[in-house]
N, C-alpha and C. Protein backbone atom coordinates (compact mmCIF):
# COMPACT_ATOMS: atom_id res chain seq x y z
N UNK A 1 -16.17 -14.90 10.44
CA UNK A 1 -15.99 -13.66 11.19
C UNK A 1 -15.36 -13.93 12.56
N UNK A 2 -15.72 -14.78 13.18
CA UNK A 2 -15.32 -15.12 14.41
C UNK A 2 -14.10 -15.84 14.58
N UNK A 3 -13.87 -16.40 13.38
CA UNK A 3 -12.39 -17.19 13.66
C UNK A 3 -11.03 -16.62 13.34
N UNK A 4 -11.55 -14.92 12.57
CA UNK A 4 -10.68 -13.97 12.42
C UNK A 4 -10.32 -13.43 13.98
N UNK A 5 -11.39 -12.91 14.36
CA UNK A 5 -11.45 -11.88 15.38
C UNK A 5 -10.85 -13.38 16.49
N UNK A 6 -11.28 -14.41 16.79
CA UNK A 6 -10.22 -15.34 17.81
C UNK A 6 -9.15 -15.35 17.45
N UNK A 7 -8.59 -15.35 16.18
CA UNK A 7 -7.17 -15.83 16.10
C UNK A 7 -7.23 -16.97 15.59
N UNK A 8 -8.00 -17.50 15.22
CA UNK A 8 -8.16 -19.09 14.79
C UNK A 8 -7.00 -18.97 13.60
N UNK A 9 -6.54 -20.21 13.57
CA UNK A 9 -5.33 -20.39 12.45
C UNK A 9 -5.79 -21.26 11.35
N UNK A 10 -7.06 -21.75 11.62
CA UNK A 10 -8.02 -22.34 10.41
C UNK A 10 -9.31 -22.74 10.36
N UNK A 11 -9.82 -22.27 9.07
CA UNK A 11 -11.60 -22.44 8.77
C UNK A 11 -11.79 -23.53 7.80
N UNK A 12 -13.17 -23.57 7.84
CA UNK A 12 -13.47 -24.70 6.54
C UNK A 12 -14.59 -24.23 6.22
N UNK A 13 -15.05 -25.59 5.38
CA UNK A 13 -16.86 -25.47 5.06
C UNK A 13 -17.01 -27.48 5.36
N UNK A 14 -18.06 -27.50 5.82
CA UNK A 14 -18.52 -28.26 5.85
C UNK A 14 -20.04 -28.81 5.19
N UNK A 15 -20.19 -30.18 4.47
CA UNK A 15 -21.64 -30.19 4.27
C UNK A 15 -22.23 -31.16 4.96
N UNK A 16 -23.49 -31.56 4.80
CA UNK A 16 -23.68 -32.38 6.21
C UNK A 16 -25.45 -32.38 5.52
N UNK A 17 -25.65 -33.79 5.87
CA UNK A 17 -27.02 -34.16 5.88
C UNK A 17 -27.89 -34.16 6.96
N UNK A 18 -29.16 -32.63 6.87
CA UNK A 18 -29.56 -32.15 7.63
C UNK A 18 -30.59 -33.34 8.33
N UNK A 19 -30.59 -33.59 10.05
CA UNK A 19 -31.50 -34.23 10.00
C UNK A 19 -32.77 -33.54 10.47
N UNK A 20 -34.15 -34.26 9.65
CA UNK A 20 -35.55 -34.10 9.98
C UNK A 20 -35.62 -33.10 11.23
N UNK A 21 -36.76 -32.19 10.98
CA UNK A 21 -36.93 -31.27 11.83
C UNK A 21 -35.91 -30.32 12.80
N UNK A 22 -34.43 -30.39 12.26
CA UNK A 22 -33.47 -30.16 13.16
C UNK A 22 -32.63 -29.19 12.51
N UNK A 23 -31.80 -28.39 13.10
CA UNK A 23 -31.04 -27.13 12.41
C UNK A 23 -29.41 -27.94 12.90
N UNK A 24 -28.45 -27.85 11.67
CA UNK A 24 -27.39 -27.93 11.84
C UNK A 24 -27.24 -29.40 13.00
N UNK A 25 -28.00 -30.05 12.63
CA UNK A 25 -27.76 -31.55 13.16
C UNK A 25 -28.02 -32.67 11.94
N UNK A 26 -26.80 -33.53 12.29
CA UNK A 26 -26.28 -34.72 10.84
C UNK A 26 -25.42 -35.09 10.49
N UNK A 27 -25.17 -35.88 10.14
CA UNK A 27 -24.04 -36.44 10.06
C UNK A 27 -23.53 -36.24 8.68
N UNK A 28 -21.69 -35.76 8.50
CA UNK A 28 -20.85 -35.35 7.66
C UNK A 28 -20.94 -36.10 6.44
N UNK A 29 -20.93 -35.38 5.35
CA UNK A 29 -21.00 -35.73 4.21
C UNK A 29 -19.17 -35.17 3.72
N UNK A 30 -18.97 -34.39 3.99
CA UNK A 30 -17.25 -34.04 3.06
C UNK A 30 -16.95 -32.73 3.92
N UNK A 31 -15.82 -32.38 4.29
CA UNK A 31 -15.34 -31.30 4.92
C UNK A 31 -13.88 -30.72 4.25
N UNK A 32 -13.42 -29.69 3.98
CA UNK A 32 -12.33 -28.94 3.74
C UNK A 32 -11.91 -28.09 4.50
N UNK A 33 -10.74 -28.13 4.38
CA UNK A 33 -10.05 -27.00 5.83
C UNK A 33 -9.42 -25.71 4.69
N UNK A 34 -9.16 -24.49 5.62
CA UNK A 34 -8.24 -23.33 5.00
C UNK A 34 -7.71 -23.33 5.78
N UNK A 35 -6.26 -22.31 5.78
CA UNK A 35 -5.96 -21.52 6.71
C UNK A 35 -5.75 -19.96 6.59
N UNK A 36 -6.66 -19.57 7.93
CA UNK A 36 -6.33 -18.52 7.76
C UNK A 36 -4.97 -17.57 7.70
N UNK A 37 -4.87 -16.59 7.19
CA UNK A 37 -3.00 -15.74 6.86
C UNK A 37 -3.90 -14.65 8.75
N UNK A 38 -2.73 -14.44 8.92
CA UNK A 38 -3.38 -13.61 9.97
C UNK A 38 -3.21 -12.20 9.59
N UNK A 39 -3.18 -11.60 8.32
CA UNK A 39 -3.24 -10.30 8.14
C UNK A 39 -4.86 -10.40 6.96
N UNK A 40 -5.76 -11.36 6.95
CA UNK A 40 -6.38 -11.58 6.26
C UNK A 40 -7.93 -10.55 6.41
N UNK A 41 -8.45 -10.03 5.75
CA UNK A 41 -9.85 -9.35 6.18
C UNK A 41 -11.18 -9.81 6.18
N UNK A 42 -12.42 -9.98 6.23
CA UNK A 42 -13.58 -11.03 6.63
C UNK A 42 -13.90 -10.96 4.67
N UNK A 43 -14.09 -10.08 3.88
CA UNK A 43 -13.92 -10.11 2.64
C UNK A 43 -13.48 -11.23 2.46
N UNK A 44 -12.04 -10.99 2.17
CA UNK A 44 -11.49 -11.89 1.38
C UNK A 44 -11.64 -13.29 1.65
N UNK A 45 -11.41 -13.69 3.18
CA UNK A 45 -11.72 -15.07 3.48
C UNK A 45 -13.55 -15.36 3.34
N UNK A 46 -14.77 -14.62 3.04
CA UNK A 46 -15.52 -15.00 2.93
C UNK A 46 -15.47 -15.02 1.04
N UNK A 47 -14.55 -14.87 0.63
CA UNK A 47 -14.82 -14.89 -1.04
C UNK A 47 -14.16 -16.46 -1.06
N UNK A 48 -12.75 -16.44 -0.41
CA UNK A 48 -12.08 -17.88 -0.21
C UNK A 48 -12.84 -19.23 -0.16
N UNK A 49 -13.63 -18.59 0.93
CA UNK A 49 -14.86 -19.78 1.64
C UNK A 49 -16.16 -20.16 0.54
N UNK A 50 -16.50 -18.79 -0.17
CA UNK A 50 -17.54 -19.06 -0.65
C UNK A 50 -16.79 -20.36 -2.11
N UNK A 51 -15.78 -20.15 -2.95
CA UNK A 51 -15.32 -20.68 -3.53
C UNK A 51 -15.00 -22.22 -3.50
N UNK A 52 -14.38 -22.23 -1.83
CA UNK A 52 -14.43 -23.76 -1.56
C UNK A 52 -15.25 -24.19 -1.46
N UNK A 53 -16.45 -23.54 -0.71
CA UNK A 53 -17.70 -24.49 -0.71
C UNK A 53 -18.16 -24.89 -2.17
N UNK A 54 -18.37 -23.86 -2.79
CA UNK A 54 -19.18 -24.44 -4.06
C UNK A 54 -17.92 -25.82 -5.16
N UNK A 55 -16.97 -25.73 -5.02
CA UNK A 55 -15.90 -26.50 -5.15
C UNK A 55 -16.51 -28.49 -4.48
N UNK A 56 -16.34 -27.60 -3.42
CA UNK A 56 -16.91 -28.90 -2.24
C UNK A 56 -18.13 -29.63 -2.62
N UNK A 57 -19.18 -28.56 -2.47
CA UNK A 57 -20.70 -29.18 -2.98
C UNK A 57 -20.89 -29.96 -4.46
N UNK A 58 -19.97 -29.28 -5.10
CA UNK A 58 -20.10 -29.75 -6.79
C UNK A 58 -19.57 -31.37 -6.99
N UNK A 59 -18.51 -31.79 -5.70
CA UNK A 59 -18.01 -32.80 -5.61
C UNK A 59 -18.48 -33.73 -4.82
N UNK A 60 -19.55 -33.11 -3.87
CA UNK A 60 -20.32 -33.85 -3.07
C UNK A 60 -21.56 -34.49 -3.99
N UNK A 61 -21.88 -33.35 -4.58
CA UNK A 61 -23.46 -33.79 -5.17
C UNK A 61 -22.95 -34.81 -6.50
N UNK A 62 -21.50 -34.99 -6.96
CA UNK A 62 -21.22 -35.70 -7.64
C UNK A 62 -20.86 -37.30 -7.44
N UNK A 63 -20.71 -37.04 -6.06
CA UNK A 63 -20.12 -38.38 -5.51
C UNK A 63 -21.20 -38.84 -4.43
N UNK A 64 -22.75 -38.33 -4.28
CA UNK A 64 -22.92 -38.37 -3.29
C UNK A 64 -23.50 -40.01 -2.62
N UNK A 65 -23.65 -41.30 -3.54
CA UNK A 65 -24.07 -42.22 -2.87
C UNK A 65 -22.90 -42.60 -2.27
N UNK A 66 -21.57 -42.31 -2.54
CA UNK A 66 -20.08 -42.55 -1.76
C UNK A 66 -20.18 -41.73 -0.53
N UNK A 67 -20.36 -40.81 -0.70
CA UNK A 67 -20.23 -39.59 0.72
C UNK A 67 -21.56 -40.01 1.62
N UNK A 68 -22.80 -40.53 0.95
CA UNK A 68 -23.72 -40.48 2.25
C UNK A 68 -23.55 -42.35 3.02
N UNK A 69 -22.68 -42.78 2.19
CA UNK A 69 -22.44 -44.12 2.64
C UNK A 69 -21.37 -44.23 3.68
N UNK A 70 -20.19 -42.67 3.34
CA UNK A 70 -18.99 -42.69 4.31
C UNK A 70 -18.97 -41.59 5.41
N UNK A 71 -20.38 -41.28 5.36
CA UNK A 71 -20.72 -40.24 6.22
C UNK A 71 -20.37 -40.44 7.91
N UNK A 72 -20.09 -39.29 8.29
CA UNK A 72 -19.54 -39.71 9.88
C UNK A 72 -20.02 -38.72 10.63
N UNK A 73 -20.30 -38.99 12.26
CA UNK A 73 -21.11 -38.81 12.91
C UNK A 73 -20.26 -36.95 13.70
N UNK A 74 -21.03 -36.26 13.72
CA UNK A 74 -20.69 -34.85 14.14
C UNK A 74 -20.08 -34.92 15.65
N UNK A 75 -18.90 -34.77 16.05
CA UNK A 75 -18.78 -34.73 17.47
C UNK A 75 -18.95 -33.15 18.36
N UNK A 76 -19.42 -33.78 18.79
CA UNK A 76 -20.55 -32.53 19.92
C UNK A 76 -18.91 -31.75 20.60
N UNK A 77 -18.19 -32.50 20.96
CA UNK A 77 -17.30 -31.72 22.12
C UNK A 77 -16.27 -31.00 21.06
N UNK A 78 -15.80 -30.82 19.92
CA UNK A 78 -15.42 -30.00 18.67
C UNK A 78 -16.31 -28.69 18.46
N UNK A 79 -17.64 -28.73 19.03
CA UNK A 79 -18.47 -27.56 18.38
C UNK A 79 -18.30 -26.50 19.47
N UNK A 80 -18.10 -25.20 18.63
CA UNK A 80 -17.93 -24.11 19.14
C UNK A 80 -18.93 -22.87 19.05
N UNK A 81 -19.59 -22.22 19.66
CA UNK A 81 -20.64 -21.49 19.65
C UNK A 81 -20.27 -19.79 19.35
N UNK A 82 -20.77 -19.62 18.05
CA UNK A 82 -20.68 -17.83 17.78
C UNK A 82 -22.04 -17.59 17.98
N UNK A 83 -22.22 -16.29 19.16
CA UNK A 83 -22.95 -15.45 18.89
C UNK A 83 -23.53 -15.06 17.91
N UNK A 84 -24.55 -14.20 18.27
CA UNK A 84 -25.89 -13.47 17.35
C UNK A 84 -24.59 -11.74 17.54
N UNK A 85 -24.56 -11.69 15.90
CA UNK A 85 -23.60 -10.10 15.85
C UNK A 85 -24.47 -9.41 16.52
N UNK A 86 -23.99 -8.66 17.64
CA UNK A 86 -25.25 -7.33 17.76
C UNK A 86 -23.95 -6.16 17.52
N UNK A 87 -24.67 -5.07 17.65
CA UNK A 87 -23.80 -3.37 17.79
C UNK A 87 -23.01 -3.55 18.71
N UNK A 88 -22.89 -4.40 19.87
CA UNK A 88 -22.17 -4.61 21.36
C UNK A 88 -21.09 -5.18 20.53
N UNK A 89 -20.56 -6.07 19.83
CA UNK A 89 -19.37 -6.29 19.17
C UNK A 89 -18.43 -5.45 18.68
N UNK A 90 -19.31 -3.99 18.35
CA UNK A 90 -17.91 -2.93 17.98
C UNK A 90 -17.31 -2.28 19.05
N UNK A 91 -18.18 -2.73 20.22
CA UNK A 91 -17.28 -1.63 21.16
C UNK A 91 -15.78 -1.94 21.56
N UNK A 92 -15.17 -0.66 21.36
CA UNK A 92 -13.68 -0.35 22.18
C UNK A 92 -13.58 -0.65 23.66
N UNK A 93 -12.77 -1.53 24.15
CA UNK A 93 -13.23 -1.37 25.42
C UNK A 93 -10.92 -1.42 25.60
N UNK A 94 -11.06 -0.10 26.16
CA UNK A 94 -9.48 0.12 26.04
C UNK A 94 -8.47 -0.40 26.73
N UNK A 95 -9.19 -0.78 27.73
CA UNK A 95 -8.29 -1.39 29.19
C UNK A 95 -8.25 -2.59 28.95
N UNK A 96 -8.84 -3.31 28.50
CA UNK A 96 -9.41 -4.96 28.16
C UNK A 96 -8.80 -5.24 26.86
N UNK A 97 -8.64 -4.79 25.97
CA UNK A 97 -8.06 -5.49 24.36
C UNK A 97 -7.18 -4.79 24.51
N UNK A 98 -6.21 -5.68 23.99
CA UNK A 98 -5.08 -4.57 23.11
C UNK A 98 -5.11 -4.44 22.09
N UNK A 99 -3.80 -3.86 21.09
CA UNK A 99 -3.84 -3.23 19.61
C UNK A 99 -4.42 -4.74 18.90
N UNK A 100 -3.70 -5.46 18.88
CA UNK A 100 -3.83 -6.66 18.18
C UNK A 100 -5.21 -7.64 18.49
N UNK A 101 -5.39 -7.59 19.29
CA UNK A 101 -7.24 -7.59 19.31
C UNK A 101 -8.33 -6.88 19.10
N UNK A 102 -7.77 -5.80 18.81
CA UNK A 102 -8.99 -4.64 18.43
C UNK A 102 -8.25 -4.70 17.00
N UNK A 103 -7.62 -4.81 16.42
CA UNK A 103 -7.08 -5.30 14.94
C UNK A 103 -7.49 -6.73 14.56
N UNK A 104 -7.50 -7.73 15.11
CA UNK A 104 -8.51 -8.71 14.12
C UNK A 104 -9.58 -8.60 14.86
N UNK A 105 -10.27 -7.74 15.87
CA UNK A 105 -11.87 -7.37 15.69
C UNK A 105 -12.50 -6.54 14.27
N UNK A 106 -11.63 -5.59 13.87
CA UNK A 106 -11.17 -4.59 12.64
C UNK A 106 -11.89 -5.72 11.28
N UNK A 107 -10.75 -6.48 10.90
CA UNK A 107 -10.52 -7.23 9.79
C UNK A 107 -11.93 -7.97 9.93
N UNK A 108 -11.95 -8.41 11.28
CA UNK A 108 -13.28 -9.49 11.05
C UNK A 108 -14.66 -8.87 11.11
N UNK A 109 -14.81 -7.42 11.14
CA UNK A 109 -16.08 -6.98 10.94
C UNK A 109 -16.00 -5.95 9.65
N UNK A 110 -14.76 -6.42 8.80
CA UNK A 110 -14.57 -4.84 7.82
C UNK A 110 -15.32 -5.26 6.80
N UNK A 111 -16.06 -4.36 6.06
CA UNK A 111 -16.91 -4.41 5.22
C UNK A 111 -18.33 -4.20 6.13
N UNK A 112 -18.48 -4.52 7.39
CA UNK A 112 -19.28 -4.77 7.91
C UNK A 112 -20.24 -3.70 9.28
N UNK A 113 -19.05 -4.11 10.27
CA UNK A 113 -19.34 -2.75 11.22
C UNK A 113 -18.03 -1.91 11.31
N UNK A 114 -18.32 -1.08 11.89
CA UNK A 114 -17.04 -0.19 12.46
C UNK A 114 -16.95 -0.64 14.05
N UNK A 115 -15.65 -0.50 14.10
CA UNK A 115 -15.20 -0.52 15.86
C UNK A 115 -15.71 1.22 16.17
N UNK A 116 -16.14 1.16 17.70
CA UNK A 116 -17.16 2.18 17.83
C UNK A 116 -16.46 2.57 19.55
N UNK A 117 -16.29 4.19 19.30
CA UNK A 117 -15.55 4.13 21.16
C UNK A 117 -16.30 5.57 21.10
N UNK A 118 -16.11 7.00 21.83
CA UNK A 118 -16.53 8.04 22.57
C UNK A 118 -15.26 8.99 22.85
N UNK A 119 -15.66 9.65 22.30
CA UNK A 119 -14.83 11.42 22.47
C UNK A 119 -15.94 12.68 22.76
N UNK A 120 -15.41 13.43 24.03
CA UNK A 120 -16.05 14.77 24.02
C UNK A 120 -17.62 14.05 24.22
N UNK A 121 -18.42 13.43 24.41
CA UNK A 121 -19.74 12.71 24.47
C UNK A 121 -20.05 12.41 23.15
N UNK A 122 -19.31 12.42 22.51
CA UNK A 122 -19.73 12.19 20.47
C UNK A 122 -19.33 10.50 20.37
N UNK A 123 -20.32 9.74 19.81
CA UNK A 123 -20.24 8.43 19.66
C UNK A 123 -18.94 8.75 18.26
N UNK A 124 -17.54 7.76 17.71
CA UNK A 124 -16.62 7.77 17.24
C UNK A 124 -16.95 6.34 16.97
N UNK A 125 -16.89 6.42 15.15
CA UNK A 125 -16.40 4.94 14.42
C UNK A 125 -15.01 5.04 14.01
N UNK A 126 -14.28 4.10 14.34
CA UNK A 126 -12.77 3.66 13.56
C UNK A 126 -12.66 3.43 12.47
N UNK A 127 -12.42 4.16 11.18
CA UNK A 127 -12.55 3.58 10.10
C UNK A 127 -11.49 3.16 9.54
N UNK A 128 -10.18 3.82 9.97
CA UNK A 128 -8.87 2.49 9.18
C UNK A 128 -7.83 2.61 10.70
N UNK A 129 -7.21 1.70 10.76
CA UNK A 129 -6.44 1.20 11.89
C UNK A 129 -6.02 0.27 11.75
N UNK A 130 -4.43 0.33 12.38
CA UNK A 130 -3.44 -1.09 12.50
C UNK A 130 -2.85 -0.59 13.82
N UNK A 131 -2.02 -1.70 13.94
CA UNK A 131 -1.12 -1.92 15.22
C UNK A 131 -0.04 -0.83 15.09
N UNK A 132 0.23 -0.33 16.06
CA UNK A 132 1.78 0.79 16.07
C UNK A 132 2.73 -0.16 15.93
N UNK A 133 3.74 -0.05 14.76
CA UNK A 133 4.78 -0.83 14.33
C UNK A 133 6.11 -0.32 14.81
N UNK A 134 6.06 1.46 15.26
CA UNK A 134 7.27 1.78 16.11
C UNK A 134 7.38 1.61 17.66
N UNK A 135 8.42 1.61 17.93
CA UNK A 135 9.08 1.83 18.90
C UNK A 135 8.72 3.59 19.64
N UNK A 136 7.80 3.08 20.72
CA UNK A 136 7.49 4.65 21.13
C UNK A 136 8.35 5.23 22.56
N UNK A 137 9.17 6.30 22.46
CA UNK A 137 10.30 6.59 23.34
C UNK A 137 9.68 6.42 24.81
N UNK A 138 10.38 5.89 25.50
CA UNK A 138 10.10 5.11 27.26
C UNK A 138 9.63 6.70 27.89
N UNK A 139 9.74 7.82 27.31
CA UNK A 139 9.12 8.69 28.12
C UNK A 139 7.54 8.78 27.79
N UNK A 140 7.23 8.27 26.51
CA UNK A 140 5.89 8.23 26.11
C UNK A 140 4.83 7.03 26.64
N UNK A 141 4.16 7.25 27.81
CA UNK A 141 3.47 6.48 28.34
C UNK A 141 1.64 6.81 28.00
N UNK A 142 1.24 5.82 27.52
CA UNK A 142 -0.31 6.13 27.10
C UNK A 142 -1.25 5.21 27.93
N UNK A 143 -1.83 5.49 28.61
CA UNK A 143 -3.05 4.73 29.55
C UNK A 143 -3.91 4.27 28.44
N UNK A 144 -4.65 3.33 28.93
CA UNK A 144 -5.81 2.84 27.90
C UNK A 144 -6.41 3.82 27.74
N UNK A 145 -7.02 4.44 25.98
CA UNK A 145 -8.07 5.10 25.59
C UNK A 145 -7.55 6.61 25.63
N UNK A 146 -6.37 6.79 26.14
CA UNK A 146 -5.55 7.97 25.79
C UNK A 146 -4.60 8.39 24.39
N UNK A 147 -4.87 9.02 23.98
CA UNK A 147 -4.30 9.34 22.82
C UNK A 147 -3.16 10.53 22.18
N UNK A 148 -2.52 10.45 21.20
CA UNK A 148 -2.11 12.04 20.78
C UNK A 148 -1.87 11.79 19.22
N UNK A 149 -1.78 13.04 18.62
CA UNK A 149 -1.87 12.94 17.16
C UNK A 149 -0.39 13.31 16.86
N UNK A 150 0.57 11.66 16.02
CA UNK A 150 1.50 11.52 15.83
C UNK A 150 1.49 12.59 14.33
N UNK A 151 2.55 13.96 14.23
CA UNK A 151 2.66 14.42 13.14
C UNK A 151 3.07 13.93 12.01
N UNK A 152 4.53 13.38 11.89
CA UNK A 152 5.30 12.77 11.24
C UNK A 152 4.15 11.74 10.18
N UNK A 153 3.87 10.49 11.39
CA UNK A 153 3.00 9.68 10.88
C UNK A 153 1.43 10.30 10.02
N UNK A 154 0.99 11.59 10.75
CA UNK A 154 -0.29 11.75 10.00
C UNK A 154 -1.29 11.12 10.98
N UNK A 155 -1.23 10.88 11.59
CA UNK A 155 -2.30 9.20 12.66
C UNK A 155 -2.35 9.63 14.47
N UNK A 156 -3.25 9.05 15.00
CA UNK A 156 -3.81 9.19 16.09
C UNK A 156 -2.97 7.92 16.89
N UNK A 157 -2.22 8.06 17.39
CA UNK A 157 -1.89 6.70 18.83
C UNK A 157 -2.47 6.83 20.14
N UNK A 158 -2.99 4.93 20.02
CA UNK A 158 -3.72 5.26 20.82
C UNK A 158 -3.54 4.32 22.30
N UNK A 159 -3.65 4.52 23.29
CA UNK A 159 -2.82 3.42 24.46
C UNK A 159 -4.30 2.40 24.31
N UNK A 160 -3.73 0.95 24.63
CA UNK A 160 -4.50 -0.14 24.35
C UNK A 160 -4.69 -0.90 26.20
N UNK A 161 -4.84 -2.26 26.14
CA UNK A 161 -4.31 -2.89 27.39
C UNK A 161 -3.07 -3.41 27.22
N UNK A 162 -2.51 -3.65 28.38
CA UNK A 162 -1.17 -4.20 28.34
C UNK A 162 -0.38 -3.41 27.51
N UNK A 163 -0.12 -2.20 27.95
CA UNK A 163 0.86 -1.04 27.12
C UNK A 163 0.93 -1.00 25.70
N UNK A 164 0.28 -1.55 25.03
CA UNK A 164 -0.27 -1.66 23.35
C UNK A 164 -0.29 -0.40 22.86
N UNK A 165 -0.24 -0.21 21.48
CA UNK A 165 -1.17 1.11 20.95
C UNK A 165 -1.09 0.61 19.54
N UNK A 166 -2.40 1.38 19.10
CA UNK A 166 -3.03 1.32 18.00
C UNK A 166 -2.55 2.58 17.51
N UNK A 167 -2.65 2.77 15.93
CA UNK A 167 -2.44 3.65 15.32
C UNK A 167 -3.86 3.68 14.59
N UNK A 168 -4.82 4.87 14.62
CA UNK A 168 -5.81 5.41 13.72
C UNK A 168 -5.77 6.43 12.28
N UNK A 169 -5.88 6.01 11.49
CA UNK A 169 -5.51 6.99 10.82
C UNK A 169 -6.56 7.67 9.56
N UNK A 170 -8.18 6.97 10.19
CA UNK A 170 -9.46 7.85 9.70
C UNK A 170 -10.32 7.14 10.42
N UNK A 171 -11.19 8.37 10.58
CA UNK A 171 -12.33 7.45 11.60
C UNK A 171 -13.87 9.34 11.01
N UNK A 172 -14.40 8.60 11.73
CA UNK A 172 -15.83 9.29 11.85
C UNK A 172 -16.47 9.98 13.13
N UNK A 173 -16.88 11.28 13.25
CA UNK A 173 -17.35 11.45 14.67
C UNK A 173 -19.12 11.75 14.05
N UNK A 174 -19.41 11.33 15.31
CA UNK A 174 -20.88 11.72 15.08
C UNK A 174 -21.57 13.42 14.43
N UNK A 175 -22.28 12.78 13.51
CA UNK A 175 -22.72 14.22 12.59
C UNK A 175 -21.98 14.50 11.54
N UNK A 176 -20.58 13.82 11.57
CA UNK A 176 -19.90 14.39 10.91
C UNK A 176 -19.31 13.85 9.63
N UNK A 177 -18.54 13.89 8.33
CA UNK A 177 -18.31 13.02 7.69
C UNK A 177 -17.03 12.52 8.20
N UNK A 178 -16.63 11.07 7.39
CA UNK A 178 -15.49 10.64 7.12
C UNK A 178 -14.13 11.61 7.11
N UNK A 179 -13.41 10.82 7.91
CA UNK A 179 -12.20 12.33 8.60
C UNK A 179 -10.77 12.03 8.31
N UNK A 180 -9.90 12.22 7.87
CA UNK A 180 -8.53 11.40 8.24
C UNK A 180 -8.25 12.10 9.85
N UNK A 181 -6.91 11.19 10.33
CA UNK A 181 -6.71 11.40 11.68
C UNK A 181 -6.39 13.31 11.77
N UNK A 182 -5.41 13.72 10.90
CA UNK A 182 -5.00 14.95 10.57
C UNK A 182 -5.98 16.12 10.51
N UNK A 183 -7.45 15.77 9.75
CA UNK A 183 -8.50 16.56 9.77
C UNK A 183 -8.64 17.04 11.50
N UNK A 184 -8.80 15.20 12.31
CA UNK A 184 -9.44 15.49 13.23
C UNK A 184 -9.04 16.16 13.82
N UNK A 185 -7.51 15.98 13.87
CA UNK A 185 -6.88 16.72 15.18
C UNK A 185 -6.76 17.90 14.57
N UNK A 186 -7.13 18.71 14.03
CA UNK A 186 -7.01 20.16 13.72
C UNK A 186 -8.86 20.41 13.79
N UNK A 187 -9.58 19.91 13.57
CA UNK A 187 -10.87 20.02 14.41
C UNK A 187 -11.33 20.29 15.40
N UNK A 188 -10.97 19.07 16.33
CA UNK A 188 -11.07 18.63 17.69
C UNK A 188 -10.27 18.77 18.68
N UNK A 189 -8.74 18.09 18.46
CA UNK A 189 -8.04 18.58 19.84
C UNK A 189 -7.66 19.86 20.27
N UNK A 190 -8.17 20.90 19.61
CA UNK A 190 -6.96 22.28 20.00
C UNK A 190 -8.25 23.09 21.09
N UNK A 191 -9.31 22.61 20.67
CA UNK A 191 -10.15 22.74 22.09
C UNK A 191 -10.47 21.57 22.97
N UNK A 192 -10.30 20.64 23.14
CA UNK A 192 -10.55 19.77 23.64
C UNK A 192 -9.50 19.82 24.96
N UNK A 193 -10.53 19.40 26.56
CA UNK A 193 -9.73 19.86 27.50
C UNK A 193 -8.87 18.07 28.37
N UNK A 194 -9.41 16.77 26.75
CA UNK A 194 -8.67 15.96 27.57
C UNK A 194 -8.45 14.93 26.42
N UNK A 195 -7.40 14.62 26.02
CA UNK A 195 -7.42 13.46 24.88
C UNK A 195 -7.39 12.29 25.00
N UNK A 196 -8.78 11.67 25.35
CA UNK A 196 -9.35 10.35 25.78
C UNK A 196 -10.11 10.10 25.41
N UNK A 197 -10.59 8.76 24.87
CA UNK A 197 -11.13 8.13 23.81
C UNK A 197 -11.80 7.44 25.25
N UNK A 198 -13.15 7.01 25.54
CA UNK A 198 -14.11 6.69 26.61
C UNK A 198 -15.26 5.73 26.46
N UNK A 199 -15.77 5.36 27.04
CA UNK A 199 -16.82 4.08 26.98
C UNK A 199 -17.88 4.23 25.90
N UNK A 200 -18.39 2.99 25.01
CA UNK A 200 -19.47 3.79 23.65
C UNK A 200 -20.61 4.83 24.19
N UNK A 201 -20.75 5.54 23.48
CA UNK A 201 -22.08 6.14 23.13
C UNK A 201 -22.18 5.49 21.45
N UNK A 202 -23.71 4.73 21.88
CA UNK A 202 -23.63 3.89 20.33
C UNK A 202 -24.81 4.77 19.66
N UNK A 203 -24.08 5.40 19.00
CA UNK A 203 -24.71 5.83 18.17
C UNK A 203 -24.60 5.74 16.52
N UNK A 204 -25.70 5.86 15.31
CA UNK A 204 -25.44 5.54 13.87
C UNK A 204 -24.88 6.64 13.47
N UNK A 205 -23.52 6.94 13.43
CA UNK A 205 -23.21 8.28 13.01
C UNK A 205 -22.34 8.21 11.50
């Protein structure tokens, strides 16, 4: 999950002989690398992963007086620390990410959480979204978390950091069901007195 949402350009599995009384300390028994595609979703690379490992283990537990004899020692300054997931991981924070970081935040929690931002005081889940792939005319300027509902496209653009925008094109408001962008904006914006997407209200909606 985490090496989606960094950008990492490759994962593995590793197995490793646990030592006595200790979590995730021991020395290497066999390791395999992937790489990740960067249009990849936490699905698929956790089906990838689950495959190599059992691949891996079947060859470990086959070979293993070779592997615990060529076993090698874990280097501490390689290890990288992921967080405990909480709800604080979906938040939008508009000024701070752009499209393409709030897009492999997307991929690396799909199946999982929704990216989560605030309209009108209504907590808002993202439910499908990519990067804006057009060219938006130099008179069209979008501040972070500002938005308008592109017709043509069907979809919500949305200003990111660093002049970015995202394209939404179904999401969820609180109370309410599953929406395409088109629903919403014939819902919501034609009363709405400001089209800005705003800090979470986390709510299970």
């Amino acid at each position: 999950m985490y090496a989606i949402m960094e950008g990492d350009a490759k994962t593995g599995i590793t197995i490793m002989k646990i030592a006595p009384h200790q979590f995730d300390i021991g020395p290497i028994l066999a390791q395999r690398e992937m790489t990740i595609r960067k249009d990849i979703y936490m699905p698929e690379l956790h089906a990838a992963l689950s495959h190599l490992g059992a691949d891996l283990l079947v060859d470990t537990v086959n070979n293993l007086d070779e592997r615990v004899l060529n076993a090698s020692p874990q280097n501490d300054a390689d290890a990288t620390y992921a967080p405990k997931i909480t709800s604080k991981i979906t938040e939008v924070r508009w000024s701070q990410q752009t499209s393409m970081e709030l897009f492999a935040r997307y991929r690396a929690l799909y199946g999982f959480k929704n990216l989560s931002t605030s309209f009108l005081g209504k907590a808002v889940q993202l439910l499908e979204l990519r990067p804006l792939e057009i060219r938006l005319p130099a008179s069209t300027v979008l501040s972070p978390g500002s938005f308008y509902f592109h017709r043509l496209r069907k979809s919500l653009i949305i200003g990111c950091a660093h002049e970015t925008q995202l394209e939404v094109l179904q999401l969820r408001v609180e109370g309410k069901k599953p929406m395409s962008a088109h629903d919403f904006s014939n819902g919501f914006l034609k009363r709405a007195q400001s089209l800005q997407f705003t800090q979470n209200k986390l709510v299970n909606c």
